[in-house]
C-alpha atoms as a PDB file:
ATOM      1  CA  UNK A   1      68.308  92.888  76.286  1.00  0.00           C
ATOM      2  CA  UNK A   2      69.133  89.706  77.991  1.00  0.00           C
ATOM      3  CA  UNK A   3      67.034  88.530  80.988  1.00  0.00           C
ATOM      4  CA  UNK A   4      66.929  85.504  83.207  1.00  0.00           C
ATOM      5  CA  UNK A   5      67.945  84.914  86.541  1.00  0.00           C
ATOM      6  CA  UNK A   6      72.077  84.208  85.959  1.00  0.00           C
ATOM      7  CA  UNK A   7      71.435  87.722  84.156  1.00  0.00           C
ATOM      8  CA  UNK A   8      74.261  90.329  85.464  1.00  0.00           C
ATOM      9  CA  UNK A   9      73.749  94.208  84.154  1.00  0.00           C
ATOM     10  CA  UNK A  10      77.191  95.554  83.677  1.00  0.00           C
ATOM     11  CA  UNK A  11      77.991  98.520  86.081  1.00  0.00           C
ATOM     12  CA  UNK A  12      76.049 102.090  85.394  1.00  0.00           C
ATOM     13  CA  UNK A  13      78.881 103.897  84.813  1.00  0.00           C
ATOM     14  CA  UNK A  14      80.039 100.854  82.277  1.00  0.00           C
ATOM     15  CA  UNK A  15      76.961 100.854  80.213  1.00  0.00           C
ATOM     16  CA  UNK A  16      77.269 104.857  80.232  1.00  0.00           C
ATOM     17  CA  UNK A  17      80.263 104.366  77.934  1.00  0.00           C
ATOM     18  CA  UNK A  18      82.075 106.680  81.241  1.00  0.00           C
ATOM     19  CA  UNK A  19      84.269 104.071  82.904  1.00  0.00           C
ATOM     20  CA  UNK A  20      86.520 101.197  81.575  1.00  0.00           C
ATOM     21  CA  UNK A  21      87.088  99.438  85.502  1.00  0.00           C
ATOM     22  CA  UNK A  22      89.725  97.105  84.310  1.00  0.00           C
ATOM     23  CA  UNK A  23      92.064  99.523  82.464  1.00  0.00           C
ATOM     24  CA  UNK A  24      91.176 101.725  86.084  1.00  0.00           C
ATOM     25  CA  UNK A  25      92.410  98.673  88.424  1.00  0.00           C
ATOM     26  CA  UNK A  26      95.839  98.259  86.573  1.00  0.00           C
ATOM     27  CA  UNK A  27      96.646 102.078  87.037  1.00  0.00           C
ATOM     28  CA  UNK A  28      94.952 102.057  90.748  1.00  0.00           C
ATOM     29  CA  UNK A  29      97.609  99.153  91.314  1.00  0.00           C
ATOM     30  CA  UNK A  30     100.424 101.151  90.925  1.00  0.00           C
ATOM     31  CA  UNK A  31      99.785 103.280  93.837  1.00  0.00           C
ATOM     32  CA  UNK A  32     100.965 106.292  92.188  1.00  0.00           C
ATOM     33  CA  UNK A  33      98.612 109.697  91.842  1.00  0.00           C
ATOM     34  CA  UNK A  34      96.637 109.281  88.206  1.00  0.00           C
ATOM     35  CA  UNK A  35      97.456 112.383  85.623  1.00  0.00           C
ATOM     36  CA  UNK A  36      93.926 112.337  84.216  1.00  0.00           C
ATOM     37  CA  UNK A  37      93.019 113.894  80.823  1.00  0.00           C
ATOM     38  CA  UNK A  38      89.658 114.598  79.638  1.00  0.00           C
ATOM     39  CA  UNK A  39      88.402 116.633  76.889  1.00  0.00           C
ATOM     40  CA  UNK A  40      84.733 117.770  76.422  1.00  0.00           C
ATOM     41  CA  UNK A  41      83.529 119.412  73.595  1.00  0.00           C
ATOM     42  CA  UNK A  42      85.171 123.326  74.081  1.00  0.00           C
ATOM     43  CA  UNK A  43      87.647 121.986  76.576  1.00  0.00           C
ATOM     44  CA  UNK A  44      90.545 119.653  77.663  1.00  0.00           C
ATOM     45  CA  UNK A  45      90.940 119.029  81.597  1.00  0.00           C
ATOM     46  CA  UNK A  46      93.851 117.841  83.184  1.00  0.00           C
ATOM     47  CA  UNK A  47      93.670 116.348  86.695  1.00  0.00           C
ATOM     48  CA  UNK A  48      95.951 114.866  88.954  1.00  0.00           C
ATOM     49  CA  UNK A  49      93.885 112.235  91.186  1.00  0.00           C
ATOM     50  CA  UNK A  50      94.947 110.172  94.042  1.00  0.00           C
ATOM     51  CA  UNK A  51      92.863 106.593  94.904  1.00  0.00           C
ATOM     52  CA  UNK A  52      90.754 107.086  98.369  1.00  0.00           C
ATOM     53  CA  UNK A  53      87.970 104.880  99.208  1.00  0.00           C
ATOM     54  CA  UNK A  54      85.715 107.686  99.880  1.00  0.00           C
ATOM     55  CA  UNK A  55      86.019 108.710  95.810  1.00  0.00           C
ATOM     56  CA  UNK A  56      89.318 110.425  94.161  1.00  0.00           C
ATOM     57  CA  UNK A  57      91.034 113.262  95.498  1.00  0.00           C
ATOM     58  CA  UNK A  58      92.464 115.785  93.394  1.00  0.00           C
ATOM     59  CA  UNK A  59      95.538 116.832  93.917  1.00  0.00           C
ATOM     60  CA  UNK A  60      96.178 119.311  90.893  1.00  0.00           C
ATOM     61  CA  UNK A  61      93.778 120.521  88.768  1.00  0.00           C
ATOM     62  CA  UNK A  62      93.602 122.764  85.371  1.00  0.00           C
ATOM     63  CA  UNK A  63      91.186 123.293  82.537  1.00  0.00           C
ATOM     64  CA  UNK A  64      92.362 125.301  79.164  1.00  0.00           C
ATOM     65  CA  UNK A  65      89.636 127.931  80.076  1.00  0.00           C
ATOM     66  CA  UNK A  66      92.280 129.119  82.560  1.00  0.00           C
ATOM     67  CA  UNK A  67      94.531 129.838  79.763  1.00  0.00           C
ATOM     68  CA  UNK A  68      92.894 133.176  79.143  1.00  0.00           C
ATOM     69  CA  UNK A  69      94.147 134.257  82.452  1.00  0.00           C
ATOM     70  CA  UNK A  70      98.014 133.894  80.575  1.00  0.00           C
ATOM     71  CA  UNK A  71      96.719 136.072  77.124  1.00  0.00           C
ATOM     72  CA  UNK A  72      95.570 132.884  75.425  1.00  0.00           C
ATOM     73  CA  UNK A  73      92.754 133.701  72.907  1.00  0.00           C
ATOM     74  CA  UNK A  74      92.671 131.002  70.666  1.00  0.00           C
ATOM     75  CA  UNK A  75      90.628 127.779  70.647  1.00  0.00           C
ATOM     76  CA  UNK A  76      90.653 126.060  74.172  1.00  0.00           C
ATOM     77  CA  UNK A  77      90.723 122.506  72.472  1.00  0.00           C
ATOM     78  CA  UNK A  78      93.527 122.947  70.030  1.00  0.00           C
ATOM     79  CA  UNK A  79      97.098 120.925  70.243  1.00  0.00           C
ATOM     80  CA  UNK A  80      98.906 123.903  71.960  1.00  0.00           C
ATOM     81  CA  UNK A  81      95.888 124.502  74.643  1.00  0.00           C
ATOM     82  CA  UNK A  82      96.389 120.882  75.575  1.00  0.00           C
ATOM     83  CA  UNK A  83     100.214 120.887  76.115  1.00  0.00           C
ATOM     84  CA  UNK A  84      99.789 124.048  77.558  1.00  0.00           C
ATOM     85  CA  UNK A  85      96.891 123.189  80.249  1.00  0.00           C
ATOM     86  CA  UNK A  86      99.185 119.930  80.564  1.00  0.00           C
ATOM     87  CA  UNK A  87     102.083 122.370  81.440  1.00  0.00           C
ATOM     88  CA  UNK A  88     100.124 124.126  83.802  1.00  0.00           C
ATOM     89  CA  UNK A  89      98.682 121.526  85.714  1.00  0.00           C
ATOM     90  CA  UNK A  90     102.045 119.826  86.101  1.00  0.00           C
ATOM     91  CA  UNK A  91     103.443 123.321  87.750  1.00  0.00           C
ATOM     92  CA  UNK A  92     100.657 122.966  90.371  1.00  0.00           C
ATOM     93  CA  UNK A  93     101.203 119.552  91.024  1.00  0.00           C
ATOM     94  CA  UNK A  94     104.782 120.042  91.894  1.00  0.00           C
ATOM     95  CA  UNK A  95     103.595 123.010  93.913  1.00  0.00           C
ATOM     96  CA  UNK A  96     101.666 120.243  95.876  1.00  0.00           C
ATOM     97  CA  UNK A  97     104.404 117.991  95.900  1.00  0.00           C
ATOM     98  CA  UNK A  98     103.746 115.044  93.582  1.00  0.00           C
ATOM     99  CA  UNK A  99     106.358 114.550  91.693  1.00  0.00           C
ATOM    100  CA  UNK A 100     105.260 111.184  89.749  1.00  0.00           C
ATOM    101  CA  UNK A 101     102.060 110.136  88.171  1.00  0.00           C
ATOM    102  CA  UNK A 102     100.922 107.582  85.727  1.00  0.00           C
ATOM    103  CA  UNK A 103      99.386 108.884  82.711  1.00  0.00           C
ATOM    104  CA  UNK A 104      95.330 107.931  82.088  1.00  0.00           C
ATOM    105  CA  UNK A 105      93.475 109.523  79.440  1.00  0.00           C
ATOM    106  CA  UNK A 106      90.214 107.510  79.790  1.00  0.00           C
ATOM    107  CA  UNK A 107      88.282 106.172  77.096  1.00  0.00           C
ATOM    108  CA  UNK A 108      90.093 108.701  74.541  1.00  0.00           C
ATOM    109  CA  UNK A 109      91.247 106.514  71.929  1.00  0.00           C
ATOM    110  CA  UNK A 110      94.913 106.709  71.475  1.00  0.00           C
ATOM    111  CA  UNK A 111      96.874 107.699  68.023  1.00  0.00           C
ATOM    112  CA  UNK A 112     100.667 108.960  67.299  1.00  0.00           C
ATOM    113  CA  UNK A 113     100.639 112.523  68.115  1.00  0.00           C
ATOM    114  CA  UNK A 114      96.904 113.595  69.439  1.00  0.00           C
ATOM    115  CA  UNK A 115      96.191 116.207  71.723  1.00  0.00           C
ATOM    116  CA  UNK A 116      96.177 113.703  74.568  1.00  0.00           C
ATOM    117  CA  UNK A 117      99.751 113.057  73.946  1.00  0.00           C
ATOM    118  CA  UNK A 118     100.741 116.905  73.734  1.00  0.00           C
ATOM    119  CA  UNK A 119      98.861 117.350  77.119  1.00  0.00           C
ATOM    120  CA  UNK A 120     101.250 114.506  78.448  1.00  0.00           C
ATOM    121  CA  UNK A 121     104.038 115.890  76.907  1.00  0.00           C
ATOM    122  CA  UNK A 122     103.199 119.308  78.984  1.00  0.00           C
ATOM    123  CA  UNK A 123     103.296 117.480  82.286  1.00  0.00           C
ATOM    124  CA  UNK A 124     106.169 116.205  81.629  1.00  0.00           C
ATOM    125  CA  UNK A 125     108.034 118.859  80.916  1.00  0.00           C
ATOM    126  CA  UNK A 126     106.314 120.885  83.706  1.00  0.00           C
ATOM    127  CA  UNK A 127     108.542 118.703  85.536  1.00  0.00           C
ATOM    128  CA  UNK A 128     106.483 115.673  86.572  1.00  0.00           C
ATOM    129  CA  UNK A 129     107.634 111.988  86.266  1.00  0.00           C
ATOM    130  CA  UNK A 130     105.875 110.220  84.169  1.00  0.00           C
ATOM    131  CA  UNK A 131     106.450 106.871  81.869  1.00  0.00           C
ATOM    132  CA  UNK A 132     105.572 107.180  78.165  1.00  0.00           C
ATOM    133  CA  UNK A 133     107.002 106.525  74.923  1.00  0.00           C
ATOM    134  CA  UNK A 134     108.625 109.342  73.056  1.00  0.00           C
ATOM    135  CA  UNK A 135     107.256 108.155  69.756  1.00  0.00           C
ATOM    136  CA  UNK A 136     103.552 108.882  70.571  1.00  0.00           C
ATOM    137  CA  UNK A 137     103.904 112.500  71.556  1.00  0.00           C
ATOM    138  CA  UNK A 138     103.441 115.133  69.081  1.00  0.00           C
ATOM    139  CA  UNK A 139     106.946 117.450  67.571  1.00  0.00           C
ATOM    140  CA  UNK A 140     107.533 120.633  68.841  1.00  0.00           C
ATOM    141  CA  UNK A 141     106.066 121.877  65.452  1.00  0.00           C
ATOM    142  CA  UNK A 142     102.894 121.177  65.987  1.00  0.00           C
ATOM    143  CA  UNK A 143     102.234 121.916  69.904  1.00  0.00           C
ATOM    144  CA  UNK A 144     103.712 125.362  69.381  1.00  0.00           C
ATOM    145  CA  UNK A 145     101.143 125.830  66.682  1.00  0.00           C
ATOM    146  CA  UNK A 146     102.910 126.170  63.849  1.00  0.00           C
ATOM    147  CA  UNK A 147     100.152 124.231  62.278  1.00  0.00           C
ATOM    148  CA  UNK A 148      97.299 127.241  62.651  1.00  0.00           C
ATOM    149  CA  UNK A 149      99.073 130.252  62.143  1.00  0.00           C
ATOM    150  CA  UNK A 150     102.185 131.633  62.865  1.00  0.00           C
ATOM    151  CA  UNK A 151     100.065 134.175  65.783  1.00  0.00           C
ATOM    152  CA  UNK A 152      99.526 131.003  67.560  1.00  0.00           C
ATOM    153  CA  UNK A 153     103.180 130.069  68.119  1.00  0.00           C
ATOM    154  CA  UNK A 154     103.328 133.667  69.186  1.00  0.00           C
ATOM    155  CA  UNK A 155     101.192 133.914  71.594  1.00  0.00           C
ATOM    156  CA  UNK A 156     102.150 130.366  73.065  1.00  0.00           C
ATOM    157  CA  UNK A 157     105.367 131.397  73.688  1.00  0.00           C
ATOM    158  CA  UNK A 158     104.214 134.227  75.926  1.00  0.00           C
ATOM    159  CA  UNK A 159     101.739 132.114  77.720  1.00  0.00           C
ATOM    160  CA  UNK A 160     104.371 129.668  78.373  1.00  0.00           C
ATOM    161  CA  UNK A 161     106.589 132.224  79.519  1.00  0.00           C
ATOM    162  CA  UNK A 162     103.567 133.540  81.778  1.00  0.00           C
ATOM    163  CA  UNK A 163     102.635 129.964  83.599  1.00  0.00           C
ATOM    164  CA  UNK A 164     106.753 129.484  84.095  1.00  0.00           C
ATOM    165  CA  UNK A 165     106.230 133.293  86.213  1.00  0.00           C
ATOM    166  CA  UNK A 166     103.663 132.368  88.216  1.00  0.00           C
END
């Protein structure tokens, strides 16, 4: 490791791999609320965040682990989870009354058609305003599941049906 005393260590949260603070500053500078997507290893999380200097507040928040409260059964980190916790975290965010967002999925790397794209594609159709490119998101096909098994389109019909309800 370099050392010396014009020797600057990056920030923590930089050399954690956690944070890219540059690609953060150009969506802080649009002063809209952030649509954050995150994905662990059994989950995806979508968040909608807005910029205060005492740390983020959410605004809107949903995790696919609530999808078993809807009937879903099936993997929590699958295409159709992610559009539909995407879907459901848009509904609460226009029960909060944000009705535009810029889309930031981290340090996820981006490719035509991945699950963040199908969780974007839920917000979006939740009813939220957000820019994006309609050759990036996945096709219906696959976010309804068709993909797995023809339960899966199924049963996310019904849990659509049941986040639209409530």
């Amino acid at each position: 490791m370099a050392g010396g005393p014009r020797y600057r260590a990056p920030f923590r949260r930089r050399r954690e791999g956690k944070t890219d603070f540059r690609y953060r500053l150009r969506l802080l500078k649009s002063g809209l609320p952030r649509a954050l997507y995150r994905r662990s290893n059994r989950y995806i999380i979508v968040q909608v965040a807005a910029f205060d200097y005492a740390g983020d507040r959410i605004l809107a928040h949903a995790t696919s682990k609530e999808l078993s409260k809807y009937g879903w059964s099936r993997s929590y980190g699958s295409t159709p989870a992610a559009y539909l916790t995407g879907y459901l975290a848009g509904k609460k965010a226009l029960k909060n009354g944000i009705t535009k967002a810029v889309f930031d999925m981290g340090l996820s790397k981006p490719s035509r058609g991945c699950r963040a794209f199908a969780a974007l594609k839920g917000l979006v159709d939740a009813g939220l305003e957000i820019s994006h490119g309609e050759s990036e998101l996945p096709d219906d096909e696959r976010i309804k599941g068709a993909h797995i098994s023809e339960d899966v389109v199924g049963m996310f019909e019904e849990v659509k049906a049941r986040i639209e309800e409530a």
